[in-house]
C-alpha atoms as a PDB file:
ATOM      1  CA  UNK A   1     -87.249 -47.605   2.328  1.00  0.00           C
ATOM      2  CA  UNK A   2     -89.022 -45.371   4.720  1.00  0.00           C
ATOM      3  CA  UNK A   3     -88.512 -41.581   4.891  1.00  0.00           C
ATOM      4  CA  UNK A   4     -85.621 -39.836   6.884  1.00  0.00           C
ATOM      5  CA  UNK A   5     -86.428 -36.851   9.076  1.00  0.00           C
ATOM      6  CA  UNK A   6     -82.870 -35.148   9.925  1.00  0.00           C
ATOM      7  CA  UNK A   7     -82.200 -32.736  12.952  1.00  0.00           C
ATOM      8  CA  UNK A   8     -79.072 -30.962  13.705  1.00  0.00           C
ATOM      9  CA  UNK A   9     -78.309 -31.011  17.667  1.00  0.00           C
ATOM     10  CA  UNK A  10     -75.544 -28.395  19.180  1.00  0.00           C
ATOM     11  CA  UNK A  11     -76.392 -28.904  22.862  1.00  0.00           C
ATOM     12  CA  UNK A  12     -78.171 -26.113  23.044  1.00  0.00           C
ATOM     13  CA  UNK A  13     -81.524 -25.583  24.611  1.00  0.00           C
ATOM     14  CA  UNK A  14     -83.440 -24.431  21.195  1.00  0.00           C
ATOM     15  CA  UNK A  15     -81.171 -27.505  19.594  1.00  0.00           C
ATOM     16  CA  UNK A  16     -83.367 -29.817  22.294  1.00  0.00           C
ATOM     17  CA  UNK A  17     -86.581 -28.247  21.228  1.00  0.00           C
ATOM     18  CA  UNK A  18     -86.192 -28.896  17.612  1.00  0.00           C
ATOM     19  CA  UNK A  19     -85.041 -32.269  18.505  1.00  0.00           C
ATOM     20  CA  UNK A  20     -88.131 -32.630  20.415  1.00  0.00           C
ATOM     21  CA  UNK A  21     -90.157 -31.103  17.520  1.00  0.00           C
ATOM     22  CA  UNK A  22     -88.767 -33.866  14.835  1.00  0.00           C
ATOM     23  CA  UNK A  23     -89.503 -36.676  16.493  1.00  0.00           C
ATOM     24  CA  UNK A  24     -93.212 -35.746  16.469  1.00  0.00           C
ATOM     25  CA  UNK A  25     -93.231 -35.492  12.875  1.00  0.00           C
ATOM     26  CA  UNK A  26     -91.297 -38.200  12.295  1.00  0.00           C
ATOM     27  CA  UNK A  27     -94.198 -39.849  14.205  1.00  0.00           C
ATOM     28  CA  UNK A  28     -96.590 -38.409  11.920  1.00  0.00           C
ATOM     29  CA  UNK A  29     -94.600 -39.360   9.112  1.00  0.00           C
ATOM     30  CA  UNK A  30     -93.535 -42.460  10.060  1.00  0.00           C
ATOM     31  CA  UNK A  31     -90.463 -42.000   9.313  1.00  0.00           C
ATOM     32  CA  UNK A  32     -86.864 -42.531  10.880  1.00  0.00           C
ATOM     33  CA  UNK A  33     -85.435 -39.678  12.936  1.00  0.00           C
ATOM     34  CA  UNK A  34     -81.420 -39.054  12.241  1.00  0.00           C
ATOM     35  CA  UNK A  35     -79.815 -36.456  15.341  1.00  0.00           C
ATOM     36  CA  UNK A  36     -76.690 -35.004  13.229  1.00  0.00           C
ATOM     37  CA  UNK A  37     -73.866 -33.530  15.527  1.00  0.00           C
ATOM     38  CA  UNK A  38     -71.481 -31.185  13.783  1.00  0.00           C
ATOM     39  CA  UNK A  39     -68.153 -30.291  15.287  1.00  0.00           C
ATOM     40  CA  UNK A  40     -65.736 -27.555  13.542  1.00  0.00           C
ATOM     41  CA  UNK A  41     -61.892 -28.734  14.988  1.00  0.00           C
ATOM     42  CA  UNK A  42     -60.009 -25.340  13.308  1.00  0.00           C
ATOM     43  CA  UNK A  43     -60.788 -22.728  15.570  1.00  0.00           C
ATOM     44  CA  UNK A  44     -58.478 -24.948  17.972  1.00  0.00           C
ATOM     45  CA  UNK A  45     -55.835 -25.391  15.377  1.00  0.00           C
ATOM     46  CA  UNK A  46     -53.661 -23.316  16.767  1.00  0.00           C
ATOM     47  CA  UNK A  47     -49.841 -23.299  18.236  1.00  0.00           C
ATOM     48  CA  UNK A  48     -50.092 -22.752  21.384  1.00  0.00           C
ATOM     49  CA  UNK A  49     -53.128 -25.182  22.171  1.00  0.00           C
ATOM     50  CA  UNK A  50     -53.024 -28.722  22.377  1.00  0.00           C
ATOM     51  CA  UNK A  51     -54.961 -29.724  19.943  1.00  0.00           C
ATOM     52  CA  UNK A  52     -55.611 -33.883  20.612  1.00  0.00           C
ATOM     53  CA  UNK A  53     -57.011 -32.471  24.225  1.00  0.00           C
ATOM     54  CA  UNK A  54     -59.411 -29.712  22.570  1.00  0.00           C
ATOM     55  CA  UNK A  55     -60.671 -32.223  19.828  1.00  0.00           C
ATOM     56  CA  UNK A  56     -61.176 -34.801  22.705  1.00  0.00           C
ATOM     57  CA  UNK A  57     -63.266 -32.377  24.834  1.00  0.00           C
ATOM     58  CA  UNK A  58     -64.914 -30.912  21.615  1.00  0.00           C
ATOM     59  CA  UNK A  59     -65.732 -34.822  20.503  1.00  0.00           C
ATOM     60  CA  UNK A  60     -67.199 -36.072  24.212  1.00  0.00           C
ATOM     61  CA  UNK A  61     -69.540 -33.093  24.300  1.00  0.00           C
ATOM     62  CA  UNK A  62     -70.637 -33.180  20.665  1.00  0.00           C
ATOM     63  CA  UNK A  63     -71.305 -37.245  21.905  1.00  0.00           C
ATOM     64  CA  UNK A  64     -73.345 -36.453  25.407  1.00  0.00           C
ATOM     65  CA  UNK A  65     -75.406 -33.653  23.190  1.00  0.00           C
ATOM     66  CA  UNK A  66     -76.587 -36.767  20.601  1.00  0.00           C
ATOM     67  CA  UNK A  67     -77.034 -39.066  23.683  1.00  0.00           C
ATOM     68  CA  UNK A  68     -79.295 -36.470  24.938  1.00  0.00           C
ATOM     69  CA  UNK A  69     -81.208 -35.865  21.591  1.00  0.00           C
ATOM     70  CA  UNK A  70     -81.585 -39.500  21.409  1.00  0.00           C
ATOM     71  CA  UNK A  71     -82.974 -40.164  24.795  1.00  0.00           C
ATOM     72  CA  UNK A  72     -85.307 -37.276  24.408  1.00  0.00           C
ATOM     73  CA  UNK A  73     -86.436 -38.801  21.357  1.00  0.00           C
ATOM     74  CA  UNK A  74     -86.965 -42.187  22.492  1.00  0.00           C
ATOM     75  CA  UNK A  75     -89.004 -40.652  25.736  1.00  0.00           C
ATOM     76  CA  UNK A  76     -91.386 -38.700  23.526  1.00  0.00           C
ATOM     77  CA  UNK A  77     -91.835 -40.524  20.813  1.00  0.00           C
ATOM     78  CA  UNK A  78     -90.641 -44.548  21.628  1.00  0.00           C
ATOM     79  CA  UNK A  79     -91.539 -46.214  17.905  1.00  0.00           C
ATOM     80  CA  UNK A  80     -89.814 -44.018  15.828  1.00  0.00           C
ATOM     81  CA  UNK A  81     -86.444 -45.588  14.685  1.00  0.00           C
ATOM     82  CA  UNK A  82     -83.576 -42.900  15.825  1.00  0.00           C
ATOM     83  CA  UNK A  83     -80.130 -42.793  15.341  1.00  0.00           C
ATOM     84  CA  UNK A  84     -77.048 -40.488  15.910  1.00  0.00           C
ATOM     85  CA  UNK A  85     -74.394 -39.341  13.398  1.00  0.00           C
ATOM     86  CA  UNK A  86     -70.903 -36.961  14.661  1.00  0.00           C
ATOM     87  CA  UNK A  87     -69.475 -35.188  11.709  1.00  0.00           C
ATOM     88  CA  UNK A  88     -66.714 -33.218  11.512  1.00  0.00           C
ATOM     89  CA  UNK A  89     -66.756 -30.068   9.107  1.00  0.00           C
ATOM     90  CA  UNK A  90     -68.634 -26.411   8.907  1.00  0.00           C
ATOM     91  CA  UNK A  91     -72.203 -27.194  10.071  1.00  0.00           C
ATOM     92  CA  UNK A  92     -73.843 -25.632   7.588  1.00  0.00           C
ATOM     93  CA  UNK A  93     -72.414 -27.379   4.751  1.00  0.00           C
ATOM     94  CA  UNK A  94     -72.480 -30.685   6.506  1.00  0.00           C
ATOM     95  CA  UNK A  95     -75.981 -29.952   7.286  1.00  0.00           C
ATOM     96  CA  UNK A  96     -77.222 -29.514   3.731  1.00  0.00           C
ATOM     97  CA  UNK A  97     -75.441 -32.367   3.116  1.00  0.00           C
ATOM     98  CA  UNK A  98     -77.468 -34.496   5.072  1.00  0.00           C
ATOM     99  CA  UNK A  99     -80.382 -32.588   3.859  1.00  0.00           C
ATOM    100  CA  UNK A 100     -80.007 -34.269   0.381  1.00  0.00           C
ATOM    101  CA  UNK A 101     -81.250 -37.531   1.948  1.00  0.00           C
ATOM    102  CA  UNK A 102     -84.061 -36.300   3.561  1.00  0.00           C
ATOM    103  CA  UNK A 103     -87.430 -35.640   3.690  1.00  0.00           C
ATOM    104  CA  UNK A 104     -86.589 -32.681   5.423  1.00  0.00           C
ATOM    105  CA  UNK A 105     -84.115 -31.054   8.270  1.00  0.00           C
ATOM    106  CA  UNK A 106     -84.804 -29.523  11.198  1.00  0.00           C
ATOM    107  CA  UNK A 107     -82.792 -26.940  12.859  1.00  0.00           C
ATOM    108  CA  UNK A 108     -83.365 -24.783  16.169  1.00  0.00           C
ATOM    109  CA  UNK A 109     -83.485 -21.178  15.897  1.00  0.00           C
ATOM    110  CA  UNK A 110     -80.480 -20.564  17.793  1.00  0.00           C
ATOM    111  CA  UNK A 111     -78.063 -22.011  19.858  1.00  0.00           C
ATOM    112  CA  UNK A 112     -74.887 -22.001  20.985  1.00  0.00           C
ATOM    113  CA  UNK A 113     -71.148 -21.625  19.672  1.00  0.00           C
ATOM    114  CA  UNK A 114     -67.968 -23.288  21.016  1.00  0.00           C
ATOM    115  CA  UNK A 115     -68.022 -27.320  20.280  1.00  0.00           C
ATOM    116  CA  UNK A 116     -70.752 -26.665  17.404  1.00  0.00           C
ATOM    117  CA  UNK A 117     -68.456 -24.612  15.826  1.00  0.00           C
ATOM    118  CA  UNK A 118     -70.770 -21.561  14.624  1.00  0.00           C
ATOM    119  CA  UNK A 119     -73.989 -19.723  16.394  1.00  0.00           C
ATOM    120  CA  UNK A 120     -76.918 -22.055  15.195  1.00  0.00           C
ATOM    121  CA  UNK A 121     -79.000 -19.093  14.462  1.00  0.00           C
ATOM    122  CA  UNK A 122     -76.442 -17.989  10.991  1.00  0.00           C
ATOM    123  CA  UNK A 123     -76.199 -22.052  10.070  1.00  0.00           C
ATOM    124  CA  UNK A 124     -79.906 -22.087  10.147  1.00  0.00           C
ATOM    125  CA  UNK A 125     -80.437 -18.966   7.806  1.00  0.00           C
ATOM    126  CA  UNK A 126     -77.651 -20.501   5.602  1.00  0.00           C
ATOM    127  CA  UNK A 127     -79.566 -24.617   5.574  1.00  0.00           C
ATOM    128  CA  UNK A 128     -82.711 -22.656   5.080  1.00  0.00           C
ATOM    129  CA  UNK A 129     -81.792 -20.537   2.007  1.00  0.00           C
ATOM    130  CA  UNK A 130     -79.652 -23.086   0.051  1.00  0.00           C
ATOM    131  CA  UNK A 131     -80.714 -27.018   1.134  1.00  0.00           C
ATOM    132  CA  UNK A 132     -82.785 -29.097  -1.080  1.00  0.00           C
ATOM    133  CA  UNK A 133     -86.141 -29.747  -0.266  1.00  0.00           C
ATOM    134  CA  UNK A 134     -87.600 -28.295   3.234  1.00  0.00           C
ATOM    135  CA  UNK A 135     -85.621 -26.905   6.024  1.00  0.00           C
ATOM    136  CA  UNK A 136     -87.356 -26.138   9.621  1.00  0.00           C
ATOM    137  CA  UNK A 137     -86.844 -24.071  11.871  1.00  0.00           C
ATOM    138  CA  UNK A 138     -87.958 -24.402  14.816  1.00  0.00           C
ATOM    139  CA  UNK A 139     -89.241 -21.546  17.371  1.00  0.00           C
ATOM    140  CA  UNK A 140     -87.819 -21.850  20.936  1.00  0.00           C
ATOM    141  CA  UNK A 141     -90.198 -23.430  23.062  1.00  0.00           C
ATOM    142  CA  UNK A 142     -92.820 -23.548  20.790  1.00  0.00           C
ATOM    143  CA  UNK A 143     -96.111 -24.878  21.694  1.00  0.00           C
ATOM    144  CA  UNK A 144     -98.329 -23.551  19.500  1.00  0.00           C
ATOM    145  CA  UNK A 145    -102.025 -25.016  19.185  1.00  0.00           C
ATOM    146  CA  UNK A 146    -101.778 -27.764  16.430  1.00  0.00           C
ATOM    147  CA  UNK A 147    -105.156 -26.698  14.321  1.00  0.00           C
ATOM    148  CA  UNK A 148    -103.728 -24.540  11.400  1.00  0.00           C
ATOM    149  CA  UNK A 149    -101.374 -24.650   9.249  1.00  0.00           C
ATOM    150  CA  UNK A 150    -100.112 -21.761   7.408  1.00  0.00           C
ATOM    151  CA  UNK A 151     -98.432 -21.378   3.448  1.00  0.00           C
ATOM    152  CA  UNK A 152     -97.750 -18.713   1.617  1.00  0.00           C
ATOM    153  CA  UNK A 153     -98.743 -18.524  -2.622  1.00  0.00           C
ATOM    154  CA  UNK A 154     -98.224 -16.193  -5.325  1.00  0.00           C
ATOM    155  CA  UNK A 155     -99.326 -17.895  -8.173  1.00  0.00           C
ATOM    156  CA  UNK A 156     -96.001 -18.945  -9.626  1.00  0.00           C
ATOM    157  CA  UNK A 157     -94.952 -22.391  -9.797  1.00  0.00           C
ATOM    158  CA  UNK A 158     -92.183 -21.556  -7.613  1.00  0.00           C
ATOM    159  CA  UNK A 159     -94.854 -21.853  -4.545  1.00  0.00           C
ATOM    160  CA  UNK A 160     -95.376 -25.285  -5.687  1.00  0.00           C
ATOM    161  CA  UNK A 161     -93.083 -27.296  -3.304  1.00  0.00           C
ATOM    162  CA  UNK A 162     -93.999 -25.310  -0.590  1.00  0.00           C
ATOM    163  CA  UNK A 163     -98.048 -25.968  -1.212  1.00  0.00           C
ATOM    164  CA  UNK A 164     -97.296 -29.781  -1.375  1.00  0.00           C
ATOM    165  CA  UNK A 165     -95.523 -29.855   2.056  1.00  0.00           C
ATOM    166  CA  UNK A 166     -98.086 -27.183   3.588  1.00  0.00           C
ATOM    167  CA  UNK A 167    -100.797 -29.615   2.615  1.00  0.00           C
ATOM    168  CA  UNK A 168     -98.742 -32.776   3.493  1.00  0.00           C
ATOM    169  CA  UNK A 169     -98.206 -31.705   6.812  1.00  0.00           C
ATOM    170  CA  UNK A 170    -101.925 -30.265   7.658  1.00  0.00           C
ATOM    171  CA  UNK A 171    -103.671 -33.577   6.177  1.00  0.00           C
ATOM    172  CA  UNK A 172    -101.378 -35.372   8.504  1.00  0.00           C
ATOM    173  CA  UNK A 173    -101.639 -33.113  11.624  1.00  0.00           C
ATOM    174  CA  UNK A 174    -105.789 -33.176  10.789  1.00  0.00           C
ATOM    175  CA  UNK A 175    -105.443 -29.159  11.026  1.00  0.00           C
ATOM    176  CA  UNK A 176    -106.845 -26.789   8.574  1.00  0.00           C
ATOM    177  CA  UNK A 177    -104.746 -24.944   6.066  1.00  0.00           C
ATOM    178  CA  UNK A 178    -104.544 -21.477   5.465  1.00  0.00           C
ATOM    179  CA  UNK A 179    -102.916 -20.220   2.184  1.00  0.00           C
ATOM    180  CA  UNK A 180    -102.160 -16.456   2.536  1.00  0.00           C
ATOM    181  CA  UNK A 181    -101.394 -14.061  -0.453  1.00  0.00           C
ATOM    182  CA  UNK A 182    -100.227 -11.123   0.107  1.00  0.00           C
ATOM    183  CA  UNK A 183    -100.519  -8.472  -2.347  1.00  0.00           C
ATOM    184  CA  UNK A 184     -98.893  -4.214  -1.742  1.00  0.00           C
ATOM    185  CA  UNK A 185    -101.140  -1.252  -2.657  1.00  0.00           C
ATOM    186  CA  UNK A 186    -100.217   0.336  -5.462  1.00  0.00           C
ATOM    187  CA  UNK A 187    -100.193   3.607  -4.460  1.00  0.00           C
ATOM    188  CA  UNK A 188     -97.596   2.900  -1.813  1.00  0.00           C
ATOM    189  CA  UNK A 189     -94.944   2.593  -4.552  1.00  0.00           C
ATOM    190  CA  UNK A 190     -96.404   5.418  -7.042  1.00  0.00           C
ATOM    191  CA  UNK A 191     -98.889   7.853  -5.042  1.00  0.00           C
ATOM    192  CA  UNK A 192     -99.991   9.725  -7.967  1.00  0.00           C
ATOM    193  CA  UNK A 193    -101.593   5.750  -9.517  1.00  0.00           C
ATOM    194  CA  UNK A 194    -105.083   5.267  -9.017  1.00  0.00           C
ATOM    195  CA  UNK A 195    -107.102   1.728  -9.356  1.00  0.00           C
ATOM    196  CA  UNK A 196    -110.161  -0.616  -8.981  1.00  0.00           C
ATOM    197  CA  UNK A 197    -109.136  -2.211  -5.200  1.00  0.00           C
ATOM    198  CA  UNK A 198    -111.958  -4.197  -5.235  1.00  0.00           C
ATOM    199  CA  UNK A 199    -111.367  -5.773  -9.130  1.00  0.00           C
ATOM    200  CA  UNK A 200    -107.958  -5.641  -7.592  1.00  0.00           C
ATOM    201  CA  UNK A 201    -108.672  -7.625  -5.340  1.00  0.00           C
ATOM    202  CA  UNK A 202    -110.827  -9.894  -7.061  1.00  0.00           C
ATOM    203  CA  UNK A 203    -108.047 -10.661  -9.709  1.00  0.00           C
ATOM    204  CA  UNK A 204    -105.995 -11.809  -6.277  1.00  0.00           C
ATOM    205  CA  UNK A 205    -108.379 -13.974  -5.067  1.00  0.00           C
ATOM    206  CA  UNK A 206    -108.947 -15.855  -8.575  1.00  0.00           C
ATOM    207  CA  UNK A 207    -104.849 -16.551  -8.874  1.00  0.00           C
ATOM    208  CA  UNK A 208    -105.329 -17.814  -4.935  1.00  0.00           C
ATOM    209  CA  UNK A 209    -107.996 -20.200  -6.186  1.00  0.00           C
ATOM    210  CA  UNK A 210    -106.577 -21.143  -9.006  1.00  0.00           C
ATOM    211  CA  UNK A 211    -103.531 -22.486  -7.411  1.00  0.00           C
ATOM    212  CA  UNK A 212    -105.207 -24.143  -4.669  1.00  0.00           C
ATOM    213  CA  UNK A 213    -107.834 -25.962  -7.128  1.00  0.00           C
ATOM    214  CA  UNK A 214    -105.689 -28.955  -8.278  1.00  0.00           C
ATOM    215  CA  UNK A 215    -104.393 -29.235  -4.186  1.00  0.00           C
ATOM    216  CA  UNK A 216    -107.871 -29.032  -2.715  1.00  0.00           C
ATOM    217  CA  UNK A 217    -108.478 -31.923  -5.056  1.00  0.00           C
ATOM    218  CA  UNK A 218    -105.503 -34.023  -4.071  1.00  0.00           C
ATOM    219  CA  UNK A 219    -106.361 -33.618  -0.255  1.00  0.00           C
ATOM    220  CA  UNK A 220    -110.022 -33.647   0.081  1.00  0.00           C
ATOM    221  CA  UNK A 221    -109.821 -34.141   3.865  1.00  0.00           C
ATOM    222  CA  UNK A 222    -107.965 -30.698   4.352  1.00  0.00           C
ATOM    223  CA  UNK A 223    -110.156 -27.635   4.875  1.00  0.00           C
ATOM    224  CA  UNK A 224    -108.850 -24.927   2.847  1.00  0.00           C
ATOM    225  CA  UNK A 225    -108.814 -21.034   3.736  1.00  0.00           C
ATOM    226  CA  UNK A 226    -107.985 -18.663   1.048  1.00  0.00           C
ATOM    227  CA  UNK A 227    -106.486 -15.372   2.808  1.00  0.00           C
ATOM    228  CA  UNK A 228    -106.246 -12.798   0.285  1.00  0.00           C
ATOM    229  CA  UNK A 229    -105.137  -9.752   1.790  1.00  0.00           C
ATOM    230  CA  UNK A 230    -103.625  -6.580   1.112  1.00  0.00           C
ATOM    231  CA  UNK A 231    -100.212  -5.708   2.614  1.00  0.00           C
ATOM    232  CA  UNK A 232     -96.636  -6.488   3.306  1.00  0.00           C
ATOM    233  CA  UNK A 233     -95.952  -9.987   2.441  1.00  0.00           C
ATOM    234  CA  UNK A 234     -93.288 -10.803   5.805  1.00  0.00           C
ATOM    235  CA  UNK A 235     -95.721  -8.717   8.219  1.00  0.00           C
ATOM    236  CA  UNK A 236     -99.002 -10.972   6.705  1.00  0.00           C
ATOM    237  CA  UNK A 237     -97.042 -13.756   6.935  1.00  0.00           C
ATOM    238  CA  UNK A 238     -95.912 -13.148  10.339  1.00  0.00           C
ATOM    239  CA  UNK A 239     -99.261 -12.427  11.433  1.00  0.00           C
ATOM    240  CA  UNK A 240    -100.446 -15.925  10.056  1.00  0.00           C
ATOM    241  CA  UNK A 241     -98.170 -17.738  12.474  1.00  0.00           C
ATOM    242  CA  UNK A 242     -99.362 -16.137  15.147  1.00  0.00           C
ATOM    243  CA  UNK A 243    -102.461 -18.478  15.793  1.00  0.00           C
ATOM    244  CA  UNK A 244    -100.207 -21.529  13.406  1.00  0.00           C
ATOM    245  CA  UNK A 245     -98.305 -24.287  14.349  1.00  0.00           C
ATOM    246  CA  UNK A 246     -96.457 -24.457  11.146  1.00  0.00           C
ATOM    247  CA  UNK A 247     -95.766 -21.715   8.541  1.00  0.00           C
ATOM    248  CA  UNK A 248     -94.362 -22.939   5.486  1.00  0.00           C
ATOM    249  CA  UNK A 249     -92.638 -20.680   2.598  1.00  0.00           C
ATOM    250  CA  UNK A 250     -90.942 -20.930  -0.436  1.00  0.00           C
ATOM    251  CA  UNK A 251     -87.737 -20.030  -1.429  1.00  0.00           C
ATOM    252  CA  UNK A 252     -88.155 -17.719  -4.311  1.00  0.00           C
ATOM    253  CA  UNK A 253     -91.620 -16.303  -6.232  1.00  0.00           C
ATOM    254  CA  UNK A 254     -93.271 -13.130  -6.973  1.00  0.00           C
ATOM    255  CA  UNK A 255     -95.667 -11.216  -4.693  1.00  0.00           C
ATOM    256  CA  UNK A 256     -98.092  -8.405  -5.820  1.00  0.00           C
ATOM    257  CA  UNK A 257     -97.700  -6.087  -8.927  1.00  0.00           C
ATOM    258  CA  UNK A 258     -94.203  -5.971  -7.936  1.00  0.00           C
ATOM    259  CA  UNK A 259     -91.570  -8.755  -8.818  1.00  0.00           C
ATOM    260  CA  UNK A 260     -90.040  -9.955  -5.208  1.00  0.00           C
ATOM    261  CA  UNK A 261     -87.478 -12.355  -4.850  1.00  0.00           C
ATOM    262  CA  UNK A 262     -89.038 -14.880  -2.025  1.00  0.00           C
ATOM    263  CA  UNK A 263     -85.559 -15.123  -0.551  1.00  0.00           C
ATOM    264  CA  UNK A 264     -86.130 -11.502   0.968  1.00  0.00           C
ATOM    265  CA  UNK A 265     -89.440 -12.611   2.601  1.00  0.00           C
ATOM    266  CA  UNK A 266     -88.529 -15.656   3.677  1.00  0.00           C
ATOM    267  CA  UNK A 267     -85.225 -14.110   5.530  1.00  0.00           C
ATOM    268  CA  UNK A 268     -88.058 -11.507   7.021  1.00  0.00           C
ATOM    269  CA  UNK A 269     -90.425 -14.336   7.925  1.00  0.00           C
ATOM    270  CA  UNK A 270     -87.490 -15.800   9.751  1.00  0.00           C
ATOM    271  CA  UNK A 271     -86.973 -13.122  11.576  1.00  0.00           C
ATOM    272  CA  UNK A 272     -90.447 -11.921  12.685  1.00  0.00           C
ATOM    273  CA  UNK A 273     -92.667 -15.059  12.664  1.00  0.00           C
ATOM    274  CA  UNK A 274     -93.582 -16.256  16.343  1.00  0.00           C
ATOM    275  CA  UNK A 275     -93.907 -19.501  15.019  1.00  0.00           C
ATOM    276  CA  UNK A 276     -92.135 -22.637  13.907  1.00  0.00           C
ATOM    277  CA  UNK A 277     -91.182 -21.670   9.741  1.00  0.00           C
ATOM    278  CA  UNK A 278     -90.734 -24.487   7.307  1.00  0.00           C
ATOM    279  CA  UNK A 279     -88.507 -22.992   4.281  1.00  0.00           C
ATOM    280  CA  UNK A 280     -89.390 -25.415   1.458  1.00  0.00           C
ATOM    281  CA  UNK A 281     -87.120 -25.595  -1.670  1.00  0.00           C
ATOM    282  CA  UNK A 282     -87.389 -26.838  -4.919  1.00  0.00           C
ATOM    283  CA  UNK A 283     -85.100 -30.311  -5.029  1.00  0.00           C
END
């Protein structure tokens, strides 16, 4: 059974792009391409509206949205397999749902409200931070050169996941990867502490390469740049994906001297990155 690619589609503009942006990589995947529609009916569920007529209207414009996905699809990319699927439910929910089948979901950045039910912009913070296995989201627009890929590692095994799509997706673009860890200054928490930077440093780069070692092996063809670097993990991250076309996170990890729950630098990384993010999970 070949791989599923999954993209949610609410008729909006940045729904379109990420539309646009799965059916590539379900090209380089060779996978099937699934456009999900989700429609909310409650907010209409009211007295004094007429519900059949609202659920109608709600229904036919959730329908010409995945008509639209699916004929963008099948202008960009004509061999992959695509096909469209209207749920009914809270998109985010139904969106991890769908998730569970996938090799990954893709979601725009932001869209719109009304027959999606909910700003696209909060469901894609919520898919990102609790759906199995990767969730991406997908920058407005974005047409960033193809060449580099970026990841970010911390030496825990909770960076795993995210270092086998990172590398997945950079052998099959043919771009390089870069795998940035970010490490604080200690005397930014404590000013009165005092160290070796450069053993510091040293001891940074050595958990870099030792994570990377047993990847670099599995994906000889990839060329492999260890950024070890000094300074906030979401503004070295963002900084990354400025001259990336993908940057790829995990969910939760450690960063530094200081324990860091990933969650909070992803959610920055979100926020700030100019750049399509891939939030990879743990299935």
């Amino acid at each position: 059974m070949s791989e599923l690619v999954v993209v949610g589609v609410d008729g909006s503009a940045a729904g379109f792009d990420a539309v646009a942006w799965a059916a590539d990589d379900a090209f380089r995947m060779g996978a099937a391409l699934r456009a999900v529609c989700v429609v909310e009916t409650w907010p209409y569920q009211v007295p004094q509206i007429a519900v059949p007529e609202w659920e109608d209207s709600v229904a036919e414009r959730a329908r010409a949205s995945l008509a639209r996905a699916e004929e963008i699809v099948r202008e960009r990319r004509p061999t992959v397999e695509v096909s469209t699927r209207l749920l009914v439910g809270k998109p985010a929910v139904a969106l991890r749902e769908q998730a569970g089948e996938a090799a990954e979901l893709v979601v725009g950045r932001k869209g719109v409200g009304g027959f999606a039910g909910a700003v696209l912009g909060s469901v894609s913070m919520n898919v990102a931070g609790q759906a199995p296995g990767p969730v991406v989201v997908v920058r407005d627009g974005d047409a960033a050169p193809q060449d580099e890929v970026a990841v970010g590692i911390d030496g825990s095994i909770a960076s795993e996941p995210a270092l086998a799509y990172a590398f997945r997706q950079a052998e099959l673009r043919g771009a390089a990867l870069r795998a940035v860890h970010a490490w604080p200054l200690p005397f930014a928490l404590a000013p009165d502490f005092s160290c070796d930077l450069e053993a510091l440093r040293e001891s940074h780069l050595h958990v870099a390469r030792e994570q990377l070692a047993p990847w670099r092996e599995r994906h000889p063809r990839v060329k492999v740049i260890a950024d070890v670097q000094c300074g906030h993990p979401v503004r070295t991250l963002a900084a990354a994906g400025e001259r990336a076309a993908l940057l790829v996170v995990g969910s939760h990890g450690r960063t530094g001297l200081e324990a860091i729950v990933l969650g909070s630098v992803t959610r920055g990384v979100l926020h700030h990155a100019h750049c399509t993010v891939a939030v990879v999970r743990a299935r």
